[in-house]
Protein backbone atom coordinates (compact mmCIF):
# COMPACT_ATOMS: atom_id res chain seq x y z
CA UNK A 1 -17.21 124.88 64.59
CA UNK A 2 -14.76 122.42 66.40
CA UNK A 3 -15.96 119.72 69.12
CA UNK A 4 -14.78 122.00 71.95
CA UNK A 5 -17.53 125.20 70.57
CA UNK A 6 -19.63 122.91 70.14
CA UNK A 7 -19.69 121.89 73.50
CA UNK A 8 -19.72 125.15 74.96
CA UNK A 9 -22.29 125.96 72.85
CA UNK A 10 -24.55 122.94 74.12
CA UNK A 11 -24.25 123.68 77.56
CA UNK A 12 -25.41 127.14 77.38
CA UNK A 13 -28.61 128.32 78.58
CA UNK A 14 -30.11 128.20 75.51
CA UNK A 15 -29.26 125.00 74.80
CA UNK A 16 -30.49 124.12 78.09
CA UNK A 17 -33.80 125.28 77.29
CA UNK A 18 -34.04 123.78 73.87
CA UNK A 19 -33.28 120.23 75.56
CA UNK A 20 -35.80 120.81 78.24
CA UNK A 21 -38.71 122.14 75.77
CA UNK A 22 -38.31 118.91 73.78
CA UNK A 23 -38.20 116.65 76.31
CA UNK A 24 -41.57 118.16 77.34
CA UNK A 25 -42.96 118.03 74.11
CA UNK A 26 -42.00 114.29 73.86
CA UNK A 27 -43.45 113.28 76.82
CA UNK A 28 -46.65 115.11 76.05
CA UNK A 29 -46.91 116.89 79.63
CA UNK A 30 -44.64 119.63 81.25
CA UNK A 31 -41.16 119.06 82.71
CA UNK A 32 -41.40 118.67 86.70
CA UNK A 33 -38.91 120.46 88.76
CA UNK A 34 -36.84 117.81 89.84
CA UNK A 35 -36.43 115.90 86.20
CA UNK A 36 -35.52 119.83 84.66
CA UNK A 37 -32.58 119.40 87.16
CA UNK A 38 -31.81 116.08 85.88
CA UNK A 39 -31.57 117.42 82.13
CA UNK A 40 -29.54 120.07 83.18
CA UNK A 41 -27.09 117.63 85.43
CA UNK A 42 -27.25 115.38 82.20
CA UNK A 43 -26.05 118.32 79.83
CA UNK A 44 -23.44 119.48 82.63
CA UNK A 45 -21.86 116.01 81.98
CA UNK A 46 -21.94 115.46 79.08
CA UNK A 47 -17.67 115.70 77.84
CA UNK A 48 -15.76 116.24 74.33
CA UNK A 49 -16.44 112.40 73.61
CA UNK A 50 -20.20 113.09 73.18
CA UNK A 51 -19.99 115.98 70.80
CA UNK A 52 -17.62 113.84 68.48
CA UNK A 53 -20.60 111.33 68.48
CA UNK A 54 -23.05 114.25 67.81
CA UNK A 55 -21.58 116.52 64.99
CA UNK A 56 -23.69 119.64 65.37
CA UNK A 57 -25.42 121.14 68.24
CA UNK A 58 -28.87 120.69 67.09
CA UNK A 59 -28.43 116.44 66.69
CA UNK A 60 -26.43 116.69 70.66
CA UNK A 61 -29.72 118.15 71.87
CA UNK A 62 -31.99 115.84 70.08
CA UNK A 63 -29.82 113.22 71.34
CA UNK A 64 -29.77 114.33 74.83
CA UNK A 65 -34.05 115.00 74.94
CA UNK A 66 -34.73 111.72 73.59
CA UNK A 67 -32.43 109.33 75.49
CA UNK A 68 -33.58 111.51 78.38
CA UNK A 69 -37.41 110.94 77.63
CA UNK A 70 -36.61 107.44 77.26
CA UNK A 71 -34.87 107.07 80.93
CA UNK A 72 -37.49 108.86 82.70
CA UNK A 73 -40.13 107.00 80.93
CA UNK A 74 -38.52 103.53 81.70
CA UNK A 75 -38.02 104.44 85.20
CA UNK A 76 -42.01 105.45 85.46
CA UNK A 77 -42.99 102.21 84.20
CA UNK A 78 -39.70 100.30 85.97
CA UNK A 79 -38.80 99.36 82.30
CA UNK A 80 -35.26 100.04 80.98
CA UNK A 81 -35.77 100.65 77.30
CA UNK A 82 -32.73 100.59 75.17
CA UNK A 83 -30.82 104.38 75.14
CA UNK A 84 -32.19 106.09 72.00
CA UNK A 85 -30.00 108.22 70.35
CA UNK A 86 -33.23 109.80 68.49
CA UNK A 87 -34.70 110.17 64.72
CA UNK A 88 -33.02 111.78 61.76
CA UNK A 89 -32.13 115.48 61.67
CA UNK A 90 -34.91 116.46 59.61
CA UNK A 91 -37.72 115.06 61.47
CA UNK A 92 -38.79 118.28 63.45
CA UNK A 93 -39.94 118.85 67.42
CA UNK A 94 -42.94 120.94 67.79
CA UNK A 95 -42.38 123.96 70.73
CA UNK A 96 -44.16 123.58 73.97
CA UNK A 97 -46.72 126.67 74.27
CA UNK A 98 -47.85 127.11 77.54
CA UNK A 99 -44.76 126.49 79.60
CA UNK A 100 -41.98 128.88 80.18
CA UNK A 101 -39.09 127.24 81.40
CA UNK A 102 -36.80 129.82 80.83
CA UNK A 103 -39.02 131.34 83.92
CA UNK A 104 -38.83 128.00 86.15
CA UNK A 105 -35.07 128.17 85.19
CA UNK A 106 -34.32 131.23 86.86
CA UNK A 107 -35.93 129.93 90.10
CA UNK A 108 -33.09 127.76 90.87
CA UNK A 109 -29.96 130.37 91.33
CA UNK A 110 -26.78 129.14 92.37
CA UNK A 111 -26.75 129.20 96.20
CA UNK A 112 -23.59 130.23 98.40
CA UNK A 113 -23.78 127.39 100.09
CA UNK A 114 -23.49 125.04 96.98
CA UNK A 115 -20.57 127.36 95.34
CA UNK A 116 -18.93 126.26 98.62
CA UNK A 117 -19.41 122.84 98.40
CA UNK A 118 -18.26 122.18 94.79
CA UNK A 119 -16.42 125.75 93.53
CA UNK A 120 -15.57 124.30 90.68
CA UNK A 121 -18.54 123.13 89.27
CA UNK A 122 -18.59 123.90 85.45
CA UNK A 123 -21.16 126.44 84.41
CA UNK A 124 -24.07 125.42 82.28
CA UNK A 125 -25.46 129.13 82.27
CA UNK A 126 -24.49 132.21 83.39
CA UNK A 127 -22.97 131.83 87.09
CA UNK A 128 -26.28 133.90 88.62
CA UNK A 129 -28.73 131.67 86.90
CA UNK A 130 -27.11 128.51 87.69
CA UNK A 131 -29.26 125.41 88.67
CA UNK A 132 -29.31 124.15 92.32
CA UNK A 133 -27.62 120.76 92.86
CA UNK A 134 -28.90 117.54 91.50
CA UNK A 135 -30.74 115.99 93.71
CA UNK A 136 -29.60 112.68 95.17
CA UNK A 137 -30.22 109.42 92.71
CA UNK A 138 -33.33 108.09 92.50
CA UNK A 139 -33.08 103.91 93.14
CA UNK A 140 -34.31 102.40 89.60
CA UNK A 141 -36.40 98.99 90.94
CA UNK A 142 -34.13 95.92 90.93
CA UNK A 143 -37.39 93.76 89.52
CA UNK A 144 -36.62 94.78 85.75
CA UNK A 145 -32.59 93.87 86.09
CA UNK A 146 -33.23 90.57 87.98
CA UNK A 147 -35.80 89.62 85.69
CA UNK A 148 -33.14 89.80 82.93
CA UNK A 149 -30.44 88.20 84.51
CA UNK A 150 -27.73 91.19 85.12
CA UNK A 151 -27.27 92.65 88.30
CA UNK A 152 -26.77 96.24 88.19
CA UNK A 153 -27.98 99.52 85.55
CA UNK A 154 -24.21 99.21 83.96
CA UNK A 155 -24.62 95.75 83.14
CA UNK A 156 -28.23 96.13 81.37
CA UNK A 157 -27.04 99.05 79.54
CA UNK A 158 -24.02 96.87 78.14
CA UNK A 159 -26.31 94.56 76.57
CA UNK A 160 -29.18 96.79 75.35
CA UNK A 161 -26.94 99.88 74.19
CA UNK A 162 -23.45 98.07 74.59
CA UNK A 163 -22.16 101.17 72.11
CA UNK A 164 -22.98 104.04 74.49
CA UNK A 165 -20.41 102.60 77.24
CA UNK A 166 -17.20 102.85 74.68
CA UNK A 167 -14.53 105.06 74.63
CA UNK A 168 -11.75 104.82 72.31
CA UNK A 169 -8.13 106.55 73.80
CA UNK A 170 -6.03 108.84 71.86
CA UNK A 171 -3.24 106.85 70.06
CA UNK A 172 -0.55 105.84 72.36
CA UNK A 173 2.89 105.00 71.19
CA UNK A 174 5.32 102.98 72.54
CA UNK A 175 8.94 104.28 72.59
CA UNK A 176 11.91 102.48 73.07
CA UNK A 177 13.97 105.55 74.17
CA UNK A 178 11.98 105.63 77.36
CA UNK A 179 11.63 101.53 77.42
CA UNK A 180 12.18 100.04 81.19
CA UNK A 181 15.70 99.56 81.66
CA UNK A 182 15.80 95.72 83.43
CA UNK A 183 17.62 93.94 80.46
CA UNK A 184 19.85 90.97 82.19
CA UNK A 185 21.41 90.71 78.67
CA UNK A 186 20.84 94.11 76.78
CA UNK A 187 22.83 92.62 73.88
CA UNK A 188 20.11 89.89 73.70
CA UNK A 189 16.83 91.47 74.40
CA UNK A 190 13.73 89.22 73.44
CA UNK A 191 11.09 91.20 75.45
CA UNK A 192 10.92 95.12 74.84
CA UNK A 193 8.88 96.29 78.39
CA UNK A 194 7.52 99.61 79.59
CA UNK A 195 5.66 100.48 82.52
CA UNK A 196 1.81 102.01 82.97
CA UNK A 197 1.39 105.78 84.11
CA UNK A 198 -1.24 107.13 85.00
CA UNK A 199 -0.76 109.61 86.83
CA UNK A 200 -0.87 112.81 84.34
CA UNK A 201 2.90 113.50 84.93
CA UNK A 202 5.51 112.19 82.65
CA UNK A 203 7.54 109.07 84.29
CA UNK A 204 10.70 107.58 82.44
CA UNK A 205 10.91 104.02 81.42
CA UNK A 206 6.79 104.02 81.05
CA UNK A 207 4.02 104.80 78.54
CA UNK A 208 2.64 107.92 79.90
CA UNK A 209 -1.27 108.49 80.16
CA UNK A 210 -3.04 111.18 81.83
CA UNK A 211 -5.60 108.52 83.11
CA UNK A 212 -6.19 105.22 84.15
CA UNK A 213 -7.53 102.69 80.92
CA UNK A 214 -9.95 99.49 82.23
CA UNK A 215 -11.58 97.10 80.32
CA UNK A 216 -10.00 96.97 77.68
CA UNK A 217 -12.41 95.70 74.62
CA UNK A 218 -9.77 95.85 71.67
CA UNK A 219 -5.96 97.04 70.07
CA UNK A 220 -5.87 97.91 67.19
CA UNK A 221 -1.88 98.87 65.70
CA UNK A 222 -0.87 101.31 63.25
CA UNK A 223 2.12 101.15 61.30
CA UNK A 224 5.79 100.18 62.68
CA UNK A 225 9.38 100.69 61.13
CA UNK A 226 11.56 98.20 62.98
CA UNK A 227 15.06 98.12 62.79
CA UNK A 228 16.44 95.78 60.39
CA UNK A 229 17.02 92.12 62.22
CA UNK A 230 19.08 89.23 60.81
CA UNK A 231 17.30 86.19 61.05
CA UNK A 232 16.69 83.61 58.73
CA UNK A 233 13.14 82.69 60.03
CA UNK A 234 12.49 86.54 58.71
CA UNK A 235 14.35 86.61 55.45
CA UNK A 236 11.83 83.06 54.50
CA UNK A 237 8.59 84.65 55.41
CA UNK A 238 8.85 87.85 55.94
CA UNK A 239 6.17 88.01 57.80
CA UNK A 240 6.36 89.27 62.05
CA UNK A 241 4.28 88.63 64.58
CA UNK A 242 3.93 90.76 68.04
CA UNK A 243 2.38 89.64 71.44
CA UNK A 244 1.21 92.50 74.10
CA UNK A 245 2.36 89.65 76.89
CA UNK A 246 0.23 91.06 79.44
CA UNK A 247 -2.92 90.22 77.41
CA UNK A 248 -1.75 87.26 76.57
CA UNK A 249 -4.80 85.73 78.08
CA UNK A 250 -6.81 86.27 75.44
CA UNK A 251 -4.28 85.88 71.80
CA UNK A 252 -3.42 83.09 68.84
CA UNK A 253 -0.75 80.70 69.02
CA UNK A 254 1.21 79.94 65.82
CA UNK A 255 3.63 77.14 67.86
CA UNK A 256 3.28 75.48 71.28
CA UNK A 257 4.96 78.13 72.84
CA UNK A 258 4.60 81.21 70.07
CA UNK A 259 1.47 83.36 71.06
CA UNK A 260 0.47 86.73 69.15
CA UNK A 261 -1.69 89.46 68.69
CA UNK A 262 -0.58 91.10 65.57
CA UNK A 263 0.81 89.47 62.87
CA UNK A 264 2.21 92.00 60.34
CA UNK A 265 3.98 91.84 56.58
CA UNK A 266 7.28 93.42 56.53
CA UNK A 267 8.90 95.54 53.77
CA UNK A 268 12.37 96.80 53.51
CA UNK A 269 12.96 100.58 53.10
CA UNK A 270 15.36 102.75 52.77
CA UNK A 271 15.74 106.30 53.98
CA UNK A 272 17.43 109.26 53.05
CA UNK A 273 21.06 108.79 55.32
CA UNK A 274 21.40 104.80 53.68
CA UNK A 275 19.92 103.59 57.04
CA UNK A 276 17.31 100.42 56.31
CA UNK A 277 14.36 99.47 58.56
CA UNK A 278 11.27 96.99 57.86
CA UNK A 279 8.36 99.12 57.54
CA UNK A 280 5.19 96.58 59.36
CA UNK A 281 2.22 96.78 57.59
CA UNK A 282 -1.00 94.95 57.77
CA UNK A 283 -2.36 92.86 55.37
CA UNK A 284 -5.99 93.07 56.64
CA UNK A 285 -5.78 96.81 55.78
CA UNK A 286 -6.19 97.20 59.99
CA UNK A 287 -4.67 95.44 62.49
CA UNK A 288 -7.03 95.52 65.70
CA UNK A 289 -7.98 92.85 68.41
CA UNK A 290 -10.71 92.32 70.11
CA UNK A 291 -11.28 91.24 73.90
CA UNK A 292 -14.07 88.96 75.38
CA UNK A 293 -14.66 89.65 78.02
CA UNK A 294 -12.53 92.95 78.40
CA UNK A 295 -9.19 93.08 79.46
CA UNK A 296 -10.43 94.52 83.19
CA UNK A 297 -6.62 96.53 83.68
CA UNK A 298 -3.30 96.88 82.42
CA UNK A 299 0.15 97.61 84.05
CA UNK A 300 2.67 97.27 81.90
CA UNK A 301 3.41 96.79 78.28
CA UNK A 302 5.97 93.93 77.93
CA UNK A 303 6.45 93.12 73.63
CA UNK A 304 7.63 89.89 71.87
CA UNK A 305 8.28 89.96 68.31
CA UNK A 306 8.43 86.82 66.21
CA UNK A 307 9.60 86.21 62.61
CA UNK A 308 6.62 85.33 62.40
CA UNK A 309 6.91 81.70 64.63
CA UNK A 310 10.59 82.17 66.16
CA UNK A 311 11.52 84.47 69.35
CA UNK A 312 13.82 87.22 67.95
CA UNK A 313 16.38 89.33 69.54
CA UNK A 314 16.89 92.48 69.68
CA UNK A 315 20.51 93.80 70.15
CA UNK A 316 21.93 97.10 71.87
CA UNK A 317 19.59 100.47 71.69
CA UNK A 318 22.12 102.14 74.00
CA UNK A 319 25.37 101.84 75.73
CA UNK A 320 24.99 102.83 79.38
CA UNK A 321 29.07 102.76 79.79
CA UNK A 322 30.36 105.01 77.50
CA UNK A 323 34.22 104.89 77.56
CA UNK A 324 35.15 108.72 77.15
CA UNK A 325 33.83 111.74 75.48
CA UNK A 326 36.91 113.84 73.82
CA UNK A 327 38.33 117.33 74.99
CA UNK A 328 38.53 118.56 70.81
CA UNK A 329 36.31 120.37 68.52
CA UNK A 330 34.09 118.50 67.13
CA UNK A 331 33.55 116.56 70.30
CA UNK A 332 34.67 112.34 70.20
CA UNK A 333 32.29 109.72 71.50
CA UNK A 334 33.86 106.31 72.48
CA UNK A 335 31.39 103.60 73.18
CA UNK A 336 32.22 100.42 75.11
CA UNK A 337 30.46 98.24 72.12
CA UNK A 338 30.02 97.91 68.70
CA UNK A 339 27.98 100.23 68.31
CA UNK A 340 26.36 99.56 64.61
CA UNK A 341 25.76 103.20 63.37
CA UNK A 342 27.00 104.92 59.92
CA UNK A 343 27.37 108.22 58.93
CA UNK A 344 24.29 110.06 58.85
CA UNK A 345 22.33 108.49 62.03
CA UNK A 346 20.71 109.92 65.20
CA UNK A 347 22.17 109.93 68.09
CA UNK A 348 20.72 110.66 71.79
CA UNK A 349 23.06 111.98 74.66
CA UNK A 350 21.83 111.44 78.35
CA UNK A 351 23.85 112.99 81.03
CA UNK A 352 26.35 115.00 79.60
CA UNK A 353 27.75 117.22 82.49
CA UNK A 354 31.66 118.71 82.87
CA UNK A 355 33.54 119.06 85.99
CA UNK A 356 32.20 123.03 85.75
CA UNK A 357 28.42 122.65 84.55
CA UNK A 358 27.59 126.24 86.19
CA UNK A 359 30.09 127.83 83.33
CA UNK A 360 29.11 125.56 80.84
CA UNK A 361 25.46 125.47 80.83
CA UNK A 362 24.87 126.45 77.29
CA UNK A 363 27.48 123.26 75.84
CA UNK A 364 25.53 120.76 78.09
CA UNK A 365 22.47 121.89 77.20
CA UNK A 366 23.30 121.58 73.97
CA UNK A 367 24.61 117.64 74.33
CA UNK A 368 21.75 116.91 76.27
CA UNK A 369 18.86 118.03 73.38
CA UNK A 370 15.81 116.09 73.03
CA UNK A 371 16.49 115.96 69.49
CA UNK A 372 19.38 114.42 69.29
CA UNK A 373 22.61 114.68 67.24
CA UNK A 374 23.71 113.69 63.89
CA UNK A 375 26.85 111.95 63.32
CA UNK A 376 29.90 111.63 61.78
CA UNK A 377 33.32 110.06 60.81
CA UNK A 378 31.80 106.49 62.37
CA UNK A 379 34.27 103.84 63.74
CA UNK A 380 32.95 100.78 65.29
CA UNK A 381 32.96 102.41 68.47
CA UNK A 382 33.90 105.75 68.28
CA UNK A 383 31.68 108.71 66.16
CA UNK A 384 31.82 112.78 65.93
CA UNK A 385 28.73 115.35 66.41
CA UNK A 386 29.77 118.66 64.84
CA UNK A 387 27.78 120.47 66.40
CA UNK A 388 29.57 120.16 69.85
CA UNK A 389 32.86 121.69 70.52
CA UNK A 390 34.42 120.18 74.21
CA UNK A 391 38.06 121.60 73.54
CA UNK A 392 37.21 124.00 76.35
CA UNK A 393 35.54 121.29 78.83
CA UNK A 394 36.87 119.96 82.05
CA UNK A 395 36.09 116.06 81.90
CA UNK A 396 33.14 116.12 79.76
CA UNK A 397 31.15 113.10 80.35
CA UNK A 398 28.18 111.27 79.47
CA UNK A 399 25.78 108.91 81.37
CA UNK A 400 24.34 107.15 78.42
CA UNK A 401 24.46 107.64 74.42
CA UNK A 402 20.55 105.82 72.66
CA UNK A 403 21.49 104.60 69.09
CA UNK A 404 18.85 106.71 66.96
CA UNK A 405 19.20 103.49 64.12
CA UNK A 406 17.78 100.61 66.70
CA UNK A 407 14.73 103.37 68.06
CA UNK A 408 11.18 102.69 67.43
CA UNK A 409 7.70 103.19 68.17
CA UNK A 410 4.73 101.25 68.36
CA UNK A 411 1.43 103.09 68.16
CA UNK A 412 -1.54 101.93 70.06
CA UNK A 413 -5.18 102.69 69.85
CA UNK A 414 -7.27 101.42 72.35
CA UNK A 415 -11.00 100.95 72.80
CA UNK A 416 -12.72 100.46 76.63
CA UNK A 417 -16.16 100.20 77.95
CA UNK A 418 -15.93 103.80 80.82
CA UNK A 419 -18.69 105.88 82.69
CA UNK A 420 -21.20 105.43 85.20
CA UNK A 421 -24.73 104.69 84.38
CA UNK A 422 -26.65 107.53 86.43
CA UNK A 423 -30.41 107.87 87.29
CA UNK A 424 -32.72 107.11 85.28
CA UNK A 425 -30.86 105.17 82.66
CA UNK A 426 -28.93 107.44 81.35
């Protein structure tokens, strides 16, 4: 079964039960109204994250019962004990005879009133047997955290069960296509920028989330292909180096004024249109860093790359004046740079419209592709793309034309401390 049936299958009312007879049977004493509601809140919130952490069903619940018997018995005794994840698989729970909580969970029906308040409250059972609200919080004693030293539930958990606050994100990568376009030099870039969003909805010039990332504990980098760079410092060591600026807090310096995260070995390739590009590996087999303390918030990624201890420069991805674009089948593009492409290479178009875009749609849709074009017949500044025929066009045009040899990405995976330490413990 995948993570998301197992979920589904965890916070059914079967499940439900399961977690709530063990939790009796481990405390040695039936469940009490108002902690069954707890175990059921606990199971309602529990999210994909946990069920990677728990491969089957049967561990999530034994999990769940013992880090819940655990909470309830620290906050009896005003004792946080560390969050137990439970025994091995095989070690066996016995039932609970004499109490029927199937019975004392059909008691608590979901009220009108409640469906009101929060209609879209996930359903742990069926929507007529659902459990009444959680009660509000119960105030664990501050005696037990000031005797410590911390000052809050979050802060003891972090250093008893640091583990259970971490979340890793899925891989971000970093794509100079939609960099942040505030070059004063484009032709002699040393910082490659994007900004942070957030917000769920795809933003241009920005790496694109669907939430906000805080406290940040590490990076770790997968492989990149960069474009190939003439420098001597590179061609002596070949060795680069890459600094997250933002973080740079918390990095290694290999000069006085050369800082870095990631230092990576570089290896020309080849692929299968002639075009070359150094392929970044690591030679620690991963390339992660680690943050102490966390890095509390990010809002933009702004990228230096070294060879390894020099600054290098990175020279046009794009030409945001193109000259002309040709009334002729196939279709001329005239750049206002050297443009460094060959036969064979990707090319983006951004704003192709005609004097007449409502008659033709179907041409600018096609120069406009995400996918790009390949070209042909190259010139220092000029190229073709076959696939588009303008001889029928009114003053084709283009906004901008991306140079498919000089994009890249650079794939992130990040790991952060997240969630909110609830009653009891847990």
């Amino acid at each position: 079964m995948s993570a998301h049936e197992n979920l589904a299958e965890f916070k059914s009312q079967d499940s439900c039960v399961s977690v709530i007879k063990q939790v009796a049977n481990l405390l040695n004493r039936e469940v009490e109204r108002s902690e069954m509601e707890f175990i059921v809140g606990q199971i309602d919130k529990a999210d994909i994250n946990f069920m990677r952490r728990h491969p089957n069903v049967k561990r999530a619940q034994k999990a769940m019962a013992y880090g819940i018997m655990d909470a309830i018995k620290a906050h009896e005794s005003e004792y946080i004990a560390p969050l137990s994840v439970g025994n091995d698989e095989d070690e066996s729970i016995e039932s609970v005879e004499d109490t029927d909580v199937r019975a004392v969970m059909n008691e608590y029906v979901h009220s009108a009133e409640a469906e009101e308040e929060n209609p879209h409250r996930p359903a742990i059972v069926r929507r007529e047997q659902e459990m009444a609200p959680v009660a509000p919080p119960i105030t664990v004693s501050s005696h037990i955290t000031n005797m410590l030293g911390v000052g809050d539930i979050a802060q003891l958990a972090s250093i008893m069960n640091p583990s259970s606050l971490l979340r890793s994100f899925p891989v971000m990568s970093l794509d100079t296509r939609n960099r942040a376009l505030n070059d004063s030099n484009p032709g002699s870039r040393s910082t490659i920028a994007w900004n942070y969003n957030s917000s769920g909805f795809f933003s241009t010039e920005s790496v694109n989330t669907s939430y906000e990332i805080r406290n940040i504990v590490s990076i770790e980098c997968a492989n990149i292909y960069l474009p190939i760079i003439d420098d001597n410092m590179y061609q002596e060591f070949r060795q680069i180096s890459m600094l997250i600026k933002e973080l740079s807090g918390q990095s290694s310096q290999l000069t006085a004024s050369r800082q870095f995260h990631f230092l990576f070995d570089a290896d020309t390739i080849t692929n299968d249109s002639g075009s070359e590009r150094l392929k970044l590996t690591s030679a620690f087999n991963r390339q992660i860093v680690e943050f102490t303390p966390p890095m509390t918030t990010i809002s933009a990624f702004t990228l230096e790359f070294g060879s390894p201890a020099e600054l290098l420069s990175f020279g046009y991805d794009r030409d945001s004046n193109p000259t002309s674009v040709s009334t002729s089948d196939p279709a001329v593009f005239t750049t206002s740079m050297d443009h460094g492409m060959q036969n064979g290479d990707l090319v983006y178009i951004e704003g192709f419209t005609t004097d007449t875009p409502s008659s033709d749609g179907v041409i600018i849709n096609m120069a406009n592709r995400e996918a790009g074009h390949v070209i042909q017949s190259v010139t220092d500044n000029t190229f073709e793309i076959a696939a588009l025929d303008t001889s029928a066009l009114t003053n084709p045009r283009c906004t901008a034309i991306i140079f498919g040899n000089q994009r890249f990405f650079v794939p992130l995976k990040l790991t952060y401390t997240s969630g909110q330490i609830a009653r009891f413990g847990i």
